[in-house]
C-alpha atoms as a PDB file:
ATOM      1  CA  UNK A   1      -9.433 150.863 154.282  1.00  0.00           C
ATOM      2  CA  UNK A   2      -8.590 148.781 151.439  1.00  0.00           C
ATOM      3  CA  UNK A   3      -6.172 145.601 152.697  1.00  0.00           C
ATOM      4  CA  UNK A   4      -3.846 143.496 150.445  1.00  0.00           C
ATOM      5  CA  UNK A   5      -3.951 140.037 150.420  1.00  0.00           C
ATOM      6  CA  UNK A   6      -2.499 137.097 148.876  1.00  0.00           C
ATOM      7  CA  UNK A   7      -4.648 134.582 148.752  1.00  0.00           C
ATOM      8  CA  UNK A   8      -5.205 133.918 152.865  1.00  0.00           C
ATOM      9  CA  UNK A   9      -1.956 136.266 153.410  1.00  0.00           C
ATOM     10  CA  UNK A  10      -3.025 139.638 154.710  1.00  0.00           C
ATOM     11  CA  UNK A  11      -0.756 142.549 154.165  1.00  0.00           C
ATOM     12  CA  UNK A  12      -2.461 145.269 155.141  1.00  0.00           C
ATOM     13  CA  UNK A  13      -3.008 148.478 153.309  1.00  0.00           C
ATOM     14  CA  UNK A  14      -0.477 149.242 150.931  1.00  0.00           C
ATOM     15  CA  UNK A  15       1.922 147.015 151.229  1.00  0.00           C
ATOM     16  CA  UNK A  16       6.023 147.542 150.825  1.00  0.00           C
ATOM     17  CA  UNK A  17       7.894 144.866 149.295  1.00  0.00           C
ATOM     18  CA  UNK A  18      11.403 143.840 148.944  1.00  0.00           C
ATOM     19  CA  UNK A  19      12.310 142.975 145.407  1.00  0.00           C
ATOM     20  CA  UNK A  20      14.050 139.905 144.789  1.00  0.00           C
ATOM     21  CA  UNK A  21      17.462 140.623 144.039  1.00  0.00           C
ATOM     22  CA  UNK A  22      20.475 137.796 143.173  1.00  0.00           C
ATOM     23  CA  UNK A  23      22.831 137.976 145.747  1.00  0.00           C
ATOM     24  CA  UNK A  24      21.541 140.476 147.616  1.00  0.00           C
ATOM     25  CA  UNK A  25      18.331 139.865 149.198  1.00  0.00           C
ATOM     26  CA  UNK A  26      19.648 136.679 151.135  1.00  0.00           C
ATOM     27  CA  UNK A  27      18.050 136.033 154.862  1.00  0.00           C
ATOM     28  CA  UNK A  28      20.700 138.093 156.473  1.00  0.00           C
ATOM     29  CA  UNK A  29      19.641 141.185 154.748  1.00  0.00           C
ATOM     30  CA  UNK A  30      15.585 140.441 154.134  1.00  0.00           C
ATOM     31  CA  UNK A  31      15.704 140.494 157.779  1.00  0.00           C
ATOM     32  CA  UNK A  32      17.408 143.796 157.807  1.00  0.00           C
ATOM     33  CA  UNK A  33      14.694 145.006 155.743  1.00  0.00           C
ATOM     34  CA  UNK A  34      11.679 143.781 157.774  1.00  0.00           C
ATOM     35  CA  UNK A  35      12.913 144.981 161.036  1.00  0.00           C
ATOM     36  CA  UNK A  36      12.366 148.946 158.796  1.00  0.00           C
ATOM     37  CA  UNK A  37       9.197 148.107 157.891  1.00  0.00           C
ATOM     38  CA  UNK A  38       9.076 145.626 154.615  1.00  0.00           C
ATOM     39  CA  UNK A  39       6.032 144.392 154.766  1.00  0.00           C
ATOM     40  CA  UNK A  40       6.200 141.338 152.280  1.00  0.00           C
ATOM     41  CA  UNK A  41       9.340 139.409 151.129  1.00  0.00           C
ATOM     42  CA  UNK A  42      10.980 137.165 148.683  1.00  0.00           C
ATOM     43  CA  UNK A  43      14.203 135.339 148.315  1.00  0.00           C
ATOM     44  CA  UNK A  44      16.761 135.675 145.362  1.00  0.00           C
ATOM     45  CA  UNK A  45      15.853 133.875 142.203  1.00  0.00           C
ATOM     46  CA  UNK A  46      16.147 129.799 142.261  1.00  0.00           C
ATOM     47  CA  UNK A  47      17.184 128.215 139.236  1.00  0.00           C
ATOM     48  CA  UNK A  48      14.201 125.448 139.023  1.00  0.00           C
ATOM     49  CA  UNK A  49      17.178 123.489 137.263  1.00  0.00           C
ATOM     50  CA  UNK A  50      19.684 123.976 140.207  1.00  0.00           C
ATOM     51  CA  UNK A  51      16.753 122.669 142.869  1.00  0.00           C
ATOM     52  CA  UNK A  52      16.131 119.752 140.615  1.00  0.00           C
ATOM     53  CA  UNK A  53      19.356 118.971 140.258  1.00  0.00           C
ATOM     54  CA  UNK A  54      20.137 118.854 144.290  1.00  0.00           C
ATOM     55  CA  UNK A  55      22.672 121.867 143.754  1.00  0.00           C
ATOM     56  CA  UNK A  56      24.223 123.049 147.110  1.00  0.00           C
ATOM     57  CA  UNK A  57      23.964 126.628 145.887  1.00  0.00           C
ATOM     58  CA  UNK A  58      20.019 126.778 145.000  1.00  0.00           C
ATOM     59  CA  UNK A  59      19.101 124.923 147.872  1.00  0.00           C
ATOM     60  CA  UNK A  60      20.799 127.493 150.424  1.00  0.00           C
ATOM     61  CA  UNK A  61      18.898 129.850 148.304  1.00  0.00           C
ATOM     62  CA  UNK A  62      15.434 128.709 149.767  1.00  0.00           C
ATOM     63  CA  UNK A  63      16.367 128.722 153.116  1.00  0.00           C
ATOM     64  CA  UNK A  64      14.934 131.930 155.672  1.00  0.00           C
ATOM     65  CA  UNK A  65      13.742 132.500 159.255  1.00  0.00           C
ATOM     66  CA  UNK A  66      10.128 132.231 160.911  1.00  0.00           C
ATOM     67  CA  UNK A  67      10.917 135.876 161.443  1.00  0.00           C
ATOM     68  CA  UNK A  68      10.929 136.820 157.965  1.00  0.00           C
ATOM     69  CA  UNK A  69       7.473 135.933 156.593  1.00  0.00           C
ATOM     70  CA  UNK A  70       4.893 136.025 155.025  1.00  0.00           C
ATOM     71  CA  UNK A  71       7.993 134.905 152.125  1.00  0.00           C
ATOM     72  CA  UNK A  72       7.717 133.687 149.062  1.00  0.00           C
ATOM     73  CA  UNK A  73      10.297 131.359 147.275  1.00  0.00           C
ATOM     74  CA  UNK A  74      10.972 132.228 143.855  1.00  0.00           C
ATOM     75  CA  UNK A  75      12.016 130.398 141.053  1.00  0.00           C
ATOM     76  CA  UNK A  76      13.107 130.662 137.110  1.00  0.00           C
ATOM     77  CA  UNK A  77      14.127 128.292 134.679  1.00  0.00           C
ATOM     78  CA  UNK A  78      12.706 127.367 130.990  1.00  0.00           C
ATOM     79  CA  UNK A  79      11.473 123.774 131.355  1.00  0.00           C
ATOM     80  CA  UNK A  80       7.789 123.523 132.579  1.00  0.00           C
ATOM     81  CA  UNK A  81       8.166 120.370 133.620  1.00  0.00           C
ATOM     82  CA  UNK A  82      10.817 121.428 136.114  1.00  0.00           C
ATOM     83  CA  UNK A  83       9.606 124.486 137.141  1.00  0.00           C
ATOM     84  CA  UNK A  84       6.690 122.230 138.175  1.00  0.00           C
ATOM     85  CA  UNK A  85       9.215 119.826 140.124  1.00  0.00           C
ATOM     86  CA  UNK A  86      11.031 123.119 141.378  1.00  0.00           C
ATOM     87  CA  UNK A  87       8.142 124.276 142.858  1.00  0.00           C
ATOM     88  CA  UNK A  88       7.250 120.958 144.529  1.00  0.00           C
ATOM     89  CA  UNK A  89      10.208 121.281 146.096  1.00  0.00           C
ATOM     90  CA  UNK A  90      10.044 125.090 147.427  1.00  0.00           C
ATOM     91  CA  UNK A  91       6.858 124.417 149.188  1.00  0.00           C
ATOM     92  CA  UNK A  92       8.352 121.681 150.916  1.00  0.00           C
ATOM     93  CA  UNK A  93      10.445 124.616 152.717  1.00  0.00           C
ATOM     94  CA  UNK A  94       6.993 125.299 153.507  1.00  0.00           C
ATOM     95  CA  UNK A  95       6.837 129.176 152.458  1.00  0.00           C
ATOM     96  CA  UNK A  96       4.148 131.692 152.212  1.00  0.00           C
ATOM     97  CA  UNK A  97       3.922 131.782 148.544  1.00  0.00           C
ATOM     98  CA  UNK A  98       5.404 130.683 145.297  1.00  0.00           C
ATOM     99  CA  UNK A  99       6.763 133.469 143.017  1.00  0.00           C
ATOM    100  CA  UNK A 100       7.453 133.048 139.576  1.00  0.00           C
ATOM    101  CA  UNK A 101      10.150 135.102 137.686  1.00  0.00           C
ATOM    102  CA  UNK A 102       9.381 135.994 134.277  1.00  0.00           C
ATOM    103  CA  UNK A 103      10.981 139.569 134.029  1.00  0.00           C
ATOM    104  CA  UNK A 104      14.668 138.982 135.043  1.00  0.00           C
ATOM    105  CA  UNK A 105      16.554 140.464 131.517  1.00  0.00           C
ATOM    106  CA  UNK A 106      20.486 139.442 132.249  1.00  0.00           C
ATOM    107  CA  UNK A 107      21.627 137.524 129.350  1.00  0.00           C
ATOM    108  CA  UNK A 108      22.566 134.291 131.082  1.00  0.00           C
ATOM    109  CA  UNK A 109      19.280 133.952 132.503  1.00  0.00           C
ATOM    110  CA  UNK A 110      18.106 134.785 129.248  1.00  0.00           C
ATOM    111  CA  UNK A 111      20.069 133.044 126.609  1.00  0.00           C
ATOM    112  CA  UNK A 112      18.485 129.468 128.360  1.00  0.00           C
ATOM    113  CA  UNK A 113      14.924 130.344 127.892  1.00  0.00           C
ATOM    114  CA  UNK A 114      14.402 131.694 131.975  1.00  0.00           C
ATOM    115  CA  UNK A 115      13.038 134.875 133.048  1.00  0.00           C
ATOM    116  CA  UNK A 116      12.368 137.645 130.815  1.00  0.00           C
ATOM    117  CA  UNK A 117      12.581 135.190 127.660  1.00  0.00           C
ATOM    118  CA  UNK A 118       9.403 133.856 128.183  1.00  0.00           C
ATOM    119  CA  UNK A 119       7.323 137.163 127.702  1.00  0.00           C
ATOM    120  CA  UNK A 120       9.294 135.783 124.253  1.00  0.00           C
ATOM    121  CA  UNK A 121       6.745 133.041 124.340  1.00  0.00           C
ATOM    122  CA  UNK A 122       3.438 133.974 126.058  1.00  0.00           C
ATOM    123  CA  UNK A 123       1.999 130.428 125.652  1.00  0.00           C
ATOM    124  CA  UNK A 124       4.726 128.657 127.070  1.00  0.00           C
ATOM    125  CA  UNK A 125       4.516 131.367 130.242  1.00  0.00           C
ATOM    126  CA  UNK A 126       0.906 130.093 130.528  1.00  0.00           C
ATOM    127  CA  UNK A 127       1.554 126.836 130.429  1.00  0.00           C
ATOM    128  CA  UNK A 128       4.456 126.699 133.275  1.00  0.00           C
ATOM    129  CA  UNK A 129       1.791 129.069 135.524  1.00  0.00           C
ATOM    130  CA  UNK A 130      -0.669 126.727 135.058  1.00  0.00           C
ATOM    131  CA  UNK A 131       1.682 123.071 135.644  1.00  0.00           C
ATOM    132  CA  UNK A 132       2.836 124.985 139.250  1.00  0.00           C
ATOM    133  CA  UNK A 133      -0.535 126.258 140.173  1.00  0.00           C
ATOM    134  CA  UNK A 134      -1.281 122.877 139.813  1.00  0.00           C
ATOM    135  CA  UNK A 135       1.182 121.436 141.696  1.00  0.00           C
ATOM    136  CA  UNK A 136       0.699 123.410 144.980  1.00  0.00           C
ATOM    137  CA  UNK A 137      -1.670 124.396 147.318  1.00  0.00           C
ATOM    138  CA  UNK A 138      -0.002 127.492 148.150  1.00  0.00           C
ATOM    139  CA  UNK A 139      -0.732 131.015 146.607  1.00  0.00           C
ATOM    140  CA  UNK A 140       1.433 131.446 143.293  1.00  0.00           C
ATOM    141  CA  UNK A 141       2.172 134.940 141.946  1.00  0.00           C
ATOM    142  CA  UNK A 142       4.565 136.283 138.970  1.00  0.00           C
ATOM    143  CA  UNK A 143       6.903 138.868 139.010  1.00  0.00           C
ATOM    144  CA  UNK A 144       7.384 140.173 134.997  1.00  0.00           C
ATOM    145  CA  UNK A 145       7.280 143.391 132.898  1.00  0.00           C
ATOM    146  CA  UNK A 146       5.852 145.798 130.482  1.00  0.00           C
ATOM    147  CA  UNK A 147       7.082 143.258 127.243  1.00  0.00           C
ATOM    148  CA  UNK A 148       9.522 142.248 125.639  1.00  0.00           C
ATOM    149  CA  UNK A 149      10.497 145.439 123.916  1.00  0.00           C
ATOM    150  CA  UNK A 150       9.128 148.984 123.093  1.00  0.00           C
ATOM    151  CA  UNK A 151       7.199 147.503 120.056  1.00  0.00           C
ATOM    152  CA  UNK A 152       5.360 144.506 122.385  1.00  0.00           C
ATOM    153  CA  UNK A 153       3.956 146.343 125.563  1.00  0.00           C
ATOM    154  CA  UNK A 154       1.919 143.797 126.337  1.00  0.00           C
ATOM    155  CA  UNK A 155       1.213 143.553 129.547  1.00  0.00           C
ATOM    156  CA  UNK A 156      -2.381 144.327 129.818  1.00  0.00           C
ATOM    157  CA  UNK A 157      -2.940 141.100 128.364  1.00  0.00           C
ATOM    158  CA  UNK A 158       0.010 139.305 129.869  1.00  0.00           C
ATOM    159  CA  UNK A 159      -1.253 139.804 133.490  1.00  0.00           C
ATOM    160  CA  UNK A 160      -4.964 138.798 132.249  1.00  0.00           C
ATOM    161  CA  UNK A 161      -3.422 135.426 131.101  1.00  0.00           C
ATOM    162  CA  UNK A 162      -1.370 135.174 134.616  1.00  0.00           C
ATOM    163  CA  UNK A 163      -4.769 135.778 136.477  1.00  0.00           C
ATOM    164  CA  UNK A 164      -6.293 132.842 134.620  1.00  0.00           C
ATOM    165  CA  UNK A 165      -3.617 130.479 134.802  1.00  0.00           C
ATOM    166  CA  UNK A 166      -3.953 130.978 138.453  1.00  0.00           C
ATOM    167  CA  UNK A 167      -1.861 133.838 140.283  1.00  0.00           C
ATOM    168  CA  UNK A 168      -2.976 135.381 142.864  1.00  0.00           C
ATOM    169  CA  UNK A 169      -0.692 138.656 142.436  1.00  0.00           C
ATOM    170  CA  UNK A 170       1.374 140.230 140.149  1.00  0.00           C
ATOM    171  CA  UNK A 171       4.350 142.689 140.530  1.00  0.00           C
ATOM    172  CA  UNK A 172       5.066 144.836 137.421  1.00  0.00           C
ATOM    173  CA  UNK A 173       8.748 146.236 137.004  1.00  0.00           C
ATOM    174  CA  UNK A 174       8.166 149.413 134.703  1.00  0.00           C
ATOM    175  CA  UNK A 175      10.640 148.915 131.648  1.00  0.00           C
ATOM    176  CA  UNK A 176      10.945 145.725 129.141  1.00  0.00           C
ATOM    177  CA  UNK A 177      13.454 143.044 128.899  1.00  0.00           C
ATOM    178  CA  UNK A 178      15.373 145.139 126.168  1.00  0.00           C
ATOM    179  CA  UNK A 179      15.384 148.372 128.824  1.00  0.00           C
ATOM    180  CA  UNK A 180      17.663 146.504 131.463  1.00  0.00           C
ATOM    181  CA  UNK A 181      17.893 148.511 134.150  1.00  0.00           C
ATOM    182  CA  UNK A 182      18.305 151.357 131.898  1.00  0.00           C
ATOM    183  CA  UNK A 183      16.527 154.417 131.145  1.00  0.00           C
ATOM    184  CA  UNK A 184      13.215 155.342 132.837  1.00  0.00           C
ATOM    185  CA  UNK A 185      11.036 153.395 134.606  1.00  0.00           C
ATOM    186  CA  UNK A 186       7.036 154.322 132.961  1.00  0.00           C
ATOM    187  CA  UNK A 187       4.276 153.348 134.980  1.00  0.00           C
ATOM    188  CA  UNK A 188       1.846 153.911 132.679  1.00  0.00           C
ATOM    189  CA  UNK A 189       1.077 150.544 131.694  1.00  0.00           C
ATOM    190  CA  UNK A 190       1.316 149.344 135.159  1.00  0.00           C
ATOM    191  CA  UNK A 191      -1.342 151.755 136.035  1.00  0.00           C
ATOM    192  CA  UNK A 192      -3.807 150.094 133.184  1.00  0.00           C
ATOM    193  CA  UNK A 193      -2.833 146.703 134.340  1.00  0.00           C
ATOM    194  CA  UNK A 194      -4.447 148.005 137.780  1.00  0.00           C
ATOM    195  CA  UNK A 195      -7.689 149.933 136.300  1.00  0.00           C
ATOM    196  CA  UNK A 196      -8.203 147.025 133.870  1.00  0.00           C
ATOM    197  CA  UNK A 197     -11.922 145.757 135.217  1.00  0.00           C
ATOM    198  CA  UNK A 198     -11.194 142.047 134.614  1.00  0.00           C
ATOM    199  CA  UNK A 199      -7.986 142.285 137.119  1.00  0.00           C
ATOM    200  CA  UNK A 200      -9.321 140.855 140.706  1.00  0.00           C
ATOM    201  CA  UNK A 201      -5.697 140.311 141.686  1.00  0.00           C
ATOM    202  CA  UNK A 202      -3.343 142.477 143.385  1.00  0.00           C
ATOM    203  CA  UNK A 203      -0.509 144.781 141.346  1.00  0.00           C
ATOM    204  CA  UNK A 204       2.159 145.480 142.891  1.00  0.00           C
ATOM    205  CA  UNK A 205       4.793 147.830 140.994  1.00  0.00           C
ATOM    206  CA  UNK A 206       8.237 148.258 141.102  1.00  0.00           C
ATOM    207  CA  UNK A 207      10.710 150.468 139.385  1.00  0.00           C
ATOM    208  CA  UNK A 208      12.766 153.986 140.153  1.00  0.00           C
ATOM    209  CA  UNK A 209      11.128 154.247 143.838  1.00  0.00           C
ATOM    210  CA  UNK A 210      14.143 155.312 145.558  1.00  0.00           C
ATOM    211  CA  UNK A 211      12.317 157.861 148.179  1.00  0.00           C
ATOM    212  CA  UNK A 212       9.249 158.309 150.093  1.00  0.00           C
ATOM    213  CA  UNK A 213       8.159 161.084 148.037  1.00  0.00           C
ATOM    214  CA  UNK A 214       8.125 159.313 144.709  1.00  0.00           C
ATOM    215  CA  UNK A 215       6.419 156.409 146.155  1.00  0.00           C
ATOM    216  CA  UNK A 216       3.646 158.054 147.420  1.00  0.00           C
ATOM    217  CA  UNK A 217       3.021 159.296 143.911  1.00  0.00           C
ATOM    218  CA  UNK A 218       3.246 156.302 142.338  1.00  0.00           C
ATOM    219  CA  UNK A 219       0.800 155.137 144.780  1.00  0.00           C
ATOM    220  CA  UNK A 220      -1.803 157.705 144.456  1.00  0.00           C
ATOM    221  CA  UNK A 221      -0.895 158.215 140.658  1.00  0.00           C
ATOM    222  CA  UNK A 222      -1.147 154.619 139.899  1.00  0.00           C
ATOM    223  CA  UNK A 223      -3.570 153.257 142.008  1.00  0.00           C
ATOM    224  CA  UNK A 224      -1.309 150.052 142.922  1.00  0.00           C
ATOM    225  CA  UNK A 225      -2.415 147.711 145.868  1.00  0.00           C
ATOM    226  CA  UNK A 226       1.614 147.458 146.942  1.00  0.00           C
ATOM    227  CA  UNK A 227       4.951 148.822 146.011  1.00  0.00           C
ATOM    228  CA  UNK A 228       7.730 146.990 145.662  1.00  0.00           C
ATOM    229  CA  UNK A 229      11.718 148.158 145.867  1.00  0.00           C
ATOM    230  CA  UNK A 230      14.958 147.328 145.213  1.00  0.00           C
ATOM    231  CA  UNK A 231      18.285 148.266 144.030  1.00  0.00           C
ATOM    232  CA  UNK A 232      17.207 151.595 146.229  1.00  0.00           C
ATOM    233  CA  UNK A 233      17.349 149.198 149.194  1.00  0.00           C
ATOM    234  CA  UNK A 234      20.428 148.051 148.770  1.00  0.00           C
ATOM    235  CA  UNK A 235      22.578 149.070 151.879  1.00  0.00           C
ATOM    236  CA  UNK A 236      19.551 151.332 152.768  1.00  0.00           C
ATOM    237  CA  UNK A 237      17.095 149.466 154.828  1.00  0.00           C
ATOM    238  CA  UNK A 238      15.499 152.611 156.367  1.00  0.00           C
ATOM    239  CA  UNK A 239      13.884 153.288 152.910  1.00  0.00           C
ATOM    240  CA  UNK A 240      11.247 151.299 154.196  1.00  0.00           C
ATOM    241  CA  UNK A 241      10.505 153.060 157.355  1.00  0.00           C
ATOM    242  CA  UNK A 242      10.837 156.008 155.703  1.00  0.00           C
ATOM    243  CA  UNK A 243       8.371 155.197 152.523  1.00  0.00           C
ATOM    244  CA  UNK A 244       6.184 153.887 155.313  1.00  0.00           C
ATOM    245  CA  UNK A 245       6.094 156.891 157.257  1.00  0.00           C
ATOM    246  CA  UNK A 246       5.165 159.156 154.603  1.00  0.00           C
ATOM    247  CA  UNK A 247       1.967 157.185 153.215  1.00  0.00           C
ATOM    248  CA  UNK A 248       0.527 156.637 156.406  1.00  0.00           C
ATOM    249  CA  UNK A 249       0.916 160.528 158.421  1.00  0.00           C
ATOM    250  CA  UNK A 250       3.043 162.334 155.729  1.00  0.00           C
ATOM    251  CA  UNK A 251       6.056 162.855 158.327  1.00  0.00           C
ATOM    252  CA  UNK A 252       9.116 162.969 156.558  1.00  0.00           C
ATOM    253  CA  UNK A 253      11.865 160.972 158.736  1.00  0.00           C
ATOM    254  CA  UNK A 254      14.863 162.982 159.437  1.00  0.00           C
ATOM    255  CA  UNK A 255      18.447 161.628 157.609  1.00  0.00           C
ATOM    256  CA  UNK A 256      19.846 158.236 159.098  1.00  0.00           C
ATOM    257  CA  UNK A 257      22.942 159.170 161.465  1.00  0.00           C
ATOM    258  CA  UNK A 258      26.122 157.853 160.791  1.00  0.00           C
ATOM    259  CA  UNK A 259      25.794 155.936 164.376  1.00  0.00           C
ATOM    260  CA  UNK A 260      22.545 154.181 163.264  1.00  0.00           C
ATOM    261  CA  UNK A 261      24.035 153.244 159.868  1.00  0.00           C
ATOM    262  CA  UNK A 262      26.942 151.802 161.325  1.00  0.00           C
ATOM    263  CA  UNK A 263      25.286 149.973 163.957  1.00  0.00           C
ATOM    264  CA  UNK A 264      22.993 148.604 161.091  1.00  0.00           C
ATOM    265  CA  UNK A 265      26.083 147.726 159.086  1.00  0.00           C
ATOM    266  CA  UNK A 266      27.583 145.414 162.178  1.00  0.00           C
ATOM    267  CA  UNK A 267      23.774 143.715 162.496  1.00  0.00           C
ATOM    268  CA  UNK A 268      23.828 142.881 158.970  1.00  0.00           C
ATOM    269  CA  UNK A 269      27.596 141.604 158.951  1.00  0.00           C
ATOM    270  CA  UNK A 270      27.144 139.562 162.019  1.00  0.00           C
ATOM    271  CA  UNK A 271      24.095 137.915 160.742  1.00  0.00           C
ATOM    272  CA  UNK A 272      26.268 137.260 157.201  1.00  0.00           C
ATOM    273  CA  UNK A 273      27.903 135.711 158.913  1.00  0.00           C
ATOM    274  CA  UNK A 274      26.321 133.102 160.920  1.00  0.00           C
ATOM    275  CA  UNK A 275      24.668 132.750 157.791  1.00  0.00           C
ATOM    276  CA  UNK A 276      27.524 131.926 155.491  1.00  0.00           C
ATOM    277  CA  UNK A 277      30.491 132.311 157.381  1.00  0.00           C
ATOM    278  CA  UNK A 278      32.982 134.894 157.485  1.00  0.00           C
ATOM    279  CA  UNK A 279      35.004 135.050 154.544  1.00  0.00           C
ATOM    280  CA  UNK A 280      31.972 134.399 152.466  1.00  0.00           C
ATOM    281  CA  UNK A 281      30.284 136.963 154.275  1.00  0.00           C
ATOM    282  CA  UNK A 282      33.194 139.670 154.339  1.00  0.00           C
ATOM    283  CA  UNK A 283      33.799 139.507 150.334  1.00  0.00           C
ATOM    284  CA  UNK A 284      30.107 139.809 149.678  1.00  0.00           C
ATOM    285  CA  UNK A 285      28.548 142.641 152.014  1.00  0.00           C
ATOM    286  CA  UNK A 286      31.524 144.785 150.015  1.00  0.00           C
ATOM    287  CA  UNK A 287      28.528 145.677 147.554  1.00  0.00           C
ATOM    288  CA  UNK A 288      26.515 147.147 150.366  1.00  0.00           C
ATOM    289  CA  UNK A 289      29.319 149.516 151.699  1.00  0.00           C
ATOM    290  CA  UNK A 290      28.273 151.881 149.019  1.00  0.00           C
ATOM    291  CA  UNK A 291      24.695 152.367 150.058  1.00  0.00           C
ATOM    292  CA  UNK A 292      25.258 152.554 153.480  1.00  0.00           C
ATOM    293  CA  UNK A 293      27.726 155.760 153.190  1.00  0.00           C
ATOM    294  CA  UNK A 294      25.848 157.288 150.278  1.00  0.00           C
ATOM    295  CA  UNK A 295      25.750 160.696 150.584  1.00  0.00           C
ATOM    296  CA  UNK A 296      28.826 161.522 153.068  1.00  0.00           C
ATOM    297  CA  UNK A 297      31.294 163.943 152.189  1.00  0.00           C
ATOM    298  CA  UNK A 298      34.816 162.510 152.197  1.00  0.00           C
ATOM    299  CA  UNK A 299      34.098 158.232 152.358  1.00  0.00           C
ATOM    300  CA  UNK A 300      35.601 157.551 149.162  1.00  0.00           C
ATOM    301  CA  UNK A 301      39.185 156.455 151.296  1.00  0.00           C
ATOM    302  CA  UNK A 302      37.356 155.009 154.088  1.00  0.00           C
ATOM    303  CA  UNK A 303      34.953 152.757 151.676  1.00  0.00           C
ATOM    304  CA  UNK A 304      38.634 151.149 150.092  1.00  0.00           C
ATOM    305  CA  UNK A 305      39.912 150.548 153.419  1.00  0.00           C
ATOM    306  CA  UNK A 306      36.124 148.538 153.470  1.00  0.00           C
ATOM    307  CA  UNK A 307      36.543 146.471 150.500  1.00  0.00           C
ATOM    308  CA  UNK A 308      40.126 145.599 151.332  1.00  0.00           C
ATOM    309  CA  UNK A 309      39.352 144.590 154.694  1.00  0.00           C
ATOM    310  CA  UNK A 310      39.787 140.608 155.206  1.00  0.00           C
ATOM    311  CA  UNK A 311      38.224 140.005 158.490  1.00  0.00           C
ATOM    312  CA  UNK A 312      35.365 140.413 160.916  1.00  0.00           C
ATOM    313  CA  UNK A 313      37.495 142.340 163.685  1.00  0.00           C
ATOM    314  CA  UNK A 314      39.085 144.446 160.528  1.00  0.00           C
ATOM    315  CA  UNK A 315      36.267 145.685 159.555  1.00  0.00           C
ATOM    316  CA  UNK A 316      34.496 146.337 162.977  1.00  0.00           C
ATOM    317  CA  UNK A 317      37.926 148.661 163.517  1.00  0.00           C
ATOM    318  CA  UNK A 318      37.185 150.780 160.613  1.00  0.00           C
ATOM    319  CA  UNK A 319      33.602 151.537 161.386  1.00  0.00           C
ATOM    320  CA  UNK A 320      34.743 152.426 164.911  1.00  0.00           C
ATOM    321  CA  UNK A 321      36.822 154.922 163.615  1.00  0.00           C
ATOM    322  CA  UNK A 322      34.687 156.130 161.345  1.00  0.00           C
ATOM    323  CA  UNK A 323      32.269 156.403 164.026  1.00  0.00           C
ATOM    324  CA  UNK A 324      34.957 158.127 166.231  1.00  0.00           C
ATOM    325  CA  UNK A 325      35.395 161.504 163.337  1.00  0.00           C
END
């Protein structure tokens, strides 16, 4: 049995991960996701400029439950100096890990020199790995991709660099900064990343998984220590259990009823919003509705009643009548 770990985290044998996602994976649903079987998770992106700054907004960011780890915090921003500060003041939340983002492509994460920009400038990637390796004794891993576009792949040598500047994992999303979230995701490169003989690290990879089947042959295909999803998660926590299910004793898990996604819907609501309150909360679980009633026949008029619903006890009549046809 080959086991994962992160630095002094163990994960166990191929571990499932929760992709970071901005205003999705808060607590409320990261929680959702372990309870199905993610095995490793990680907050929404911090602007290291926001958390130097004292801003309300990042700060919330880095909060999360004892129930939630191992978790890692992770950060962006262009300034070494404070991504260094930034992560100074993550571990003083006292997480698992410290994650870096160097892969997120949206243009106004981009435009300022965060995220994807820097496999722009390799160096200066370096150099902020190596000023918050430096300034924490906590494990430190990157989350990036395959380059910057189709003519610089780089990767190989991008996650070599990482692993001396003093990561101790690496998640791969399968497309560059130019792909967005567009076209499809080729593992190909993450798969030379892992058979590269100077990689000690873990790599974890990420892109297109949406069902058990497909991650088992990335898995086997790829020969990554972890897998790591996201916008399939999105109002589908089960994908984990399922995914999990499959690797382990090849039993396909029959479909989620509408009972169980419903009752999962009110867990994740109510914890929304003791979390954030509830007209915060109501407005922004409105993006999960979607993947929670993918698939059925018919929800298109019950999903607008959904995202015109103002209140708690609103929305906790619809799903009762859904649940009631």
């Amino acid at each position: 049995m080959n086991l994962t770990k992160i630095g002094n985290i163990e994960l166990g044998e191929s571990p499932l991960i929760l992709a970071p996602m901005e205003d999705v994976t808060d607590s409320p649903f990261r929680a959702i996701c372990k309870s199905f079987g993610a095995d490793l998770l990680i907050t929404e992106f911090i602007s290291s400029e926001g958390l130097v700054r004292e801003a309300e907004k990042s700060r919330m960011k880095m909060l999360f439950r004892e129930e939630e780890r191992p978790i890692g915090i992770q950060i962006f921003g262009h300034s070494v100096e404070n991504m260094q500060q930034a992560a100074e003041i993550a571990a003083a939340q006292n997480p698992d890990f410290i994650d870096l983002n160097f892969g997120c492509p949206v243009r106004k994460v981009v435009v300022k020199g965060g995220g994807a920009a820097l496999l722009n400038d390799i160096p200066k990637m370096i150099r902020m790995t190596e000023a918050v390796v430096k300034s924490t004794s906590l494990p430190v891993t990157a989350k990036t991709r395959l380059g910057w576009d189709e003519s610089r792949k780089d990767i190989v040598d991008i996650a070599e660099k990482l692993q001396d500047a003093g990561i101790q994992a690496i998640s791969i999303h399968a497309r560059t900064k130019a792909q967005l979230y567009g076209g499809k995701a080729d593992w190909t490169l993450i798969g030379e990343v892992k058979n590269n003989p100077r990689m000690k690290i873990p790599v974890f990879g990420n892109g297109d998984i949406t069902s058990a089947i497909i991650a088992k042959e990335m898995k086997e295909r790829y020969g990554v220590d972890g897998l790591m999803i996201g916008r399939a998660a999105i109002g589908n926590p089960w994908i984990f259990r399922e995914i999990r299910a499959w690797l382990d004793r090849e039993v396909l898990i029959p479909p989620v009823t509408m009972a169980e996604r419903i009752d999962v819907l009110k867990e994740h609501l109510r914890r929304s919003i003791d979390y954030k309150g509830e007209r915060r909360a109501i407005l922004e679980l409105r993006k999960f509705y979607g993947g929670y009633f993918k698939g059925i026949p018919g929800f298109k008029k019950n999903r607008l009643k959904l995202v015109t619903a103002d209140t708690f006890e609103e929305v906790l009549t619809i799903l009762d009548e859904i649940a009631a046809t």
